[in-house]
C-alpha atoms as a PDB file:
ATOM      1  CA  UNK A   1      12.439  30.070  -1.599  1.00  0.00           C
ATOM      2  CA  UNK A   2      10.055  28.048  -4.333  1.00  0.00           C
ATOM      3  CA  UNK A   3      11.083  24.828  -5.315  1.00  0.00           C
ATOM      4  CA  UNK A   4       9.943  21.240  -5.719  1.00  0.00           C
ATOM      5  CA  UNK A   5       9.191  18.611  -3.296  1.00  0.00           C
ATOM      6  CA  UNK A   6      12.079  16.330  -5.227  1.00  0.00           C
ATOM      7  CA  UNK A   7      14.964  19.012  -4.325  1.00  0.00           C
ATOM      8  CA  UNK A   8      13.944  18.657  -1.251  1.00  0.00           C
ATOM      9  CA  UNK A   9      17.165  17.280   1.101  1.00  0.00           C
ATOM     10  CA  UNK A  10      17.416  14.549   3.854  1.00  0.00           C
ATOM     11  CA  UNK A  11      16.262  17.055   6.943  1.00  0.00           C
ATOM     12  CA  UNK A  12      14.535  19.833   4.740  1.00  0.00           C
ATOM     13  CA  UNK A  13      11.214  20.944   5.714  1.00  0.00           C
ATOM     14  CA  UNK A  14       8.568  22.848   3.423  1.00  0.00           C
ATOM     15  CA  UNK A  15       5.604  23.877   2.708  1.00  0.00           C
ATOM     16  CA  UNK A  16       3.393  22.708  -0.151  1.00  0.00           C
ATOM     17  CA  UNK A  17       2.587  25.508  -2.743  1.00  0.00           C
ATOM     18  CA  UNK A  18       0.745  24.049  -5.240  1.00  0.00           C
ATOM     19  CA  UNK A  19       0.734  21.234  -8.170  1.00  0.00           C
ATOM     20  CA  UNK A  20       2.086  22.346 -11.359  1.00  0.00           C
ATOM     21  CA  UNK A  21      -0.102  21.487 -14.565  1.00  0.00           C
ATOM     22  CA  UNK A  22       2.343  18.480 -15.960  1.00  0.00           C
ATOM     23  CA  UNK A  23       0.877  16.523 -13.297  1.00  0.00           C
ATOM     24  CA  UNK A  24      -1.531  13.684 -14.097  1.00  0.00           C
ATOM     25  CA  UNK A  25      -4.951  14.247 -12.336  1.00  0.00           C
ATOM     26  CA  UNK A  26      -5.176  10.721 -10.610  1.00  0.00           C
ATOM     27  CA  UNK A  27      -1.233  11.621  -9.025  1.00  0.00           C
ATOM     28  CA  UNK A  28      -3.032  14.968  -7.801  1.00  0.00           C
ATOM     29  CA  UNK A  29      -6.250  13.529  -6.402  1.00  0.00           C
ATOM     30  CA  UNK A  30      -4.221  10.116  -5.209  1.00  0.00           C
ATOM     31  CA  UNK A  31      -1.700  12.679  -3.483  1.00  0.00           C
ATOM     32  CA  UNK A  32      -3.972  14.847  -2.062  1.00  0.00           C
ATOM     33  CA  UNK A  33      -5.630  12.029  -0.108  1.00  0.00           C
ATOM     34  CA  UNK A  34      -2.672  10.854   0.884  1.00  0.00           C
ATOM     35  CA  UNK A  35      -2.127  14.711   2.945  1.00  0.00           C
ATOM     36  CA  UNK A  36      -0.132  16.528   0.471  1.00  0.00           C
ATOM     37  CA  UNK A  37      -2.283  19.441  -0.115  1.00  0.00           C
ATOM     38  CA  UNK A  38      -1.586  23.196  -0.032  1.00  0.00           C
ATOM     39  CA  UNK A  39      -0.720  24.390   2.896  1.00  0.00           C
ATOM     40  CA  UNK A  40       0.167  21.484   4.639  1.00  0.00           C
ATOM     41  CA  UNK A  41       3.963  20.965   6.282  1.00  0.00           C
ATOM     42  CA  UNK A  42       6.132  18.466   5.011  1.00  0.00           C
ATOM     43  CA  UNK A  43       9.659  16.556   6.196  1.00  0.00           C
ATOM     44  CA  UNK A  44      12.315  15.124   4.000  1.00  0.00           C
ATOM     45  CA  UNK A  45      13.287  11.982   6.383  1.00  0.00           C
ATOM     46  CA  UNK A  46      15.648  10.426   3.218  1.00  0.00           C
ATOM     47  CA  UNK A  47      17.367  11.610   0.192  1.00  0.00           C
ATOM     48  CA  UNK A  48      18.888   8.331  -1.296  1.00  0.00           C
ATOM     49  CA  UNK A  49      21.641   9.074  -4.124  1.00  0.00           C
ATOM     50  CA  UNK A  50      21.509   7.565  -7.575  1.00  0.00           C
ATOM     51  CA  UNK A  51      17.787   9.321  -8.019  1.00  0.00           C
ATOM     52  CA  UNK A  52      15.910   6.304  -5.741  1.00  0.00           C
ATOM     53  CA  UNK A  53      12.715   7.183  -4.355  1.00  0.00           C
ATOM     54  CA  UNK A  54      12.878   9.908  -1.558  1.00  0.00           C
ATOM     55  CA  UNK A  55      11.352   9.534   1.906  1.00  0.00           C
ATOM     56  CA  UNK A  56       8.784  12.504   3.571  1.00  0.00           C
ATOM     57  CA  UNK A  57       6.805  12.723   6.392  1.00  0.00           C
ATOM     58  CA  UNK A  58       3.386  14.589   5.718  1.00  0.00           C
ATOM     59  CA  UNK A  59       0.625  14.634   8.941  1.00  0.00           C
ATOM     60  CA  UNK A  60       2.639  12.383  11.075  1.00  0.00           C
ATOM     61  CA  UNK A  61       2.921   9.472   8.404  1.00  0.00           C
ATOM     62  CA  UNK A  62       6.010   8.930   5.853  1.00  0.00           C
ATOM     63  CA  UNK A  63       5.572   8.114   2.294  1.00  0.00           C
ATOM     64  CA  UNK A  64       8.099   7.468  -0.888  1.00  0.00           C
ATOM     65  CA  UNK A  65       7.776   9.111  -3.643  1.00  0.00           C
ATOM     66  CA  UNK A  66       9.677   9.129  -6.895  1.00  0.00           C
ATOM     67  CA  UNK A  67      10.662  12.228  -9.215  1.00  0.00           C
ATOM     68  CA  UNK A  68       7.991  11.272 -11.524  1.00  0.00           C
ATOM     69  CA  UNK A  69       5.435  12.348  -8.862  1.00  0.00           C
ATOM     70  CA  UNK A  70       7.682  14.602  -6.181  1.00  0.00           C
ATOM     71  CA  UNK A  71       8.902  16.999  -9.022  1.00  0.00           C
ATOM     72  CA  UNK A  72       5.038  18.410 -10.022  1.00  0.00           C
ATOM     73  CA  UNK A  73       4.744  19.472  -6.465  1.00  0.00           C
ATOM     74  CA  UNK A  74       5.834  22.929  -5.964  1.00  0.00           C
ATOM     75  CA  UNK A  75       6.929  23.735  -2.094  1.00  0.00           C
ATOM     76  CA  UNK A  76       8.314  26.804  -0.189  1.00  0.00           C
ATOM     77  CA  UNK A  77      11.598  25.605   1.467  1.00  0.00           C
ATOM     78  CA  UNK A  78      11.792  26.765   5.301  1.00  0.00           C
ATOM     79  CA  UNK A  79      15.213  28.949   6.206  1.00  0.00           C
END
């Protein structure tokens, strides 16, 4: 199943896909160096209500990101 990194729920694991083309190259690049790169396996630790930043673990170290940024990042949902 394709969806974005920002549907993502607290427990979900994925897959990154790809980056759709509505996101700003320095996000990409800044992104990318952070680990989230096709391919690669990501964790949704926390899914706070009231659209606050989510929590995922990418390479064995956890970042927050908001929709701004988590919704251009297409991921294949495990299950």
């Amino acid at each position: 199943m394709t969806s974005t990194l920002w549907s993502l729920r607290a427990g979900d694991a994925c897959e990154i896909i790809e980056y759709d083309d509505a996101i700003a190259a320095p996000y990409m690049v800044r992104l990318m160096e952070f680990g989230f790169h096709p391919g690669e396996r990501v964790e949704c630790l926390q899914a706070p209500a009231f659209g606050a930043p989510k929590v995922y673990r990418v390479s064995n170290t956890i970042y927050s990101l908001d929709d701004e940024v988590a919704s251009h990042v297409r991921v294949k949902v495990d299950g």
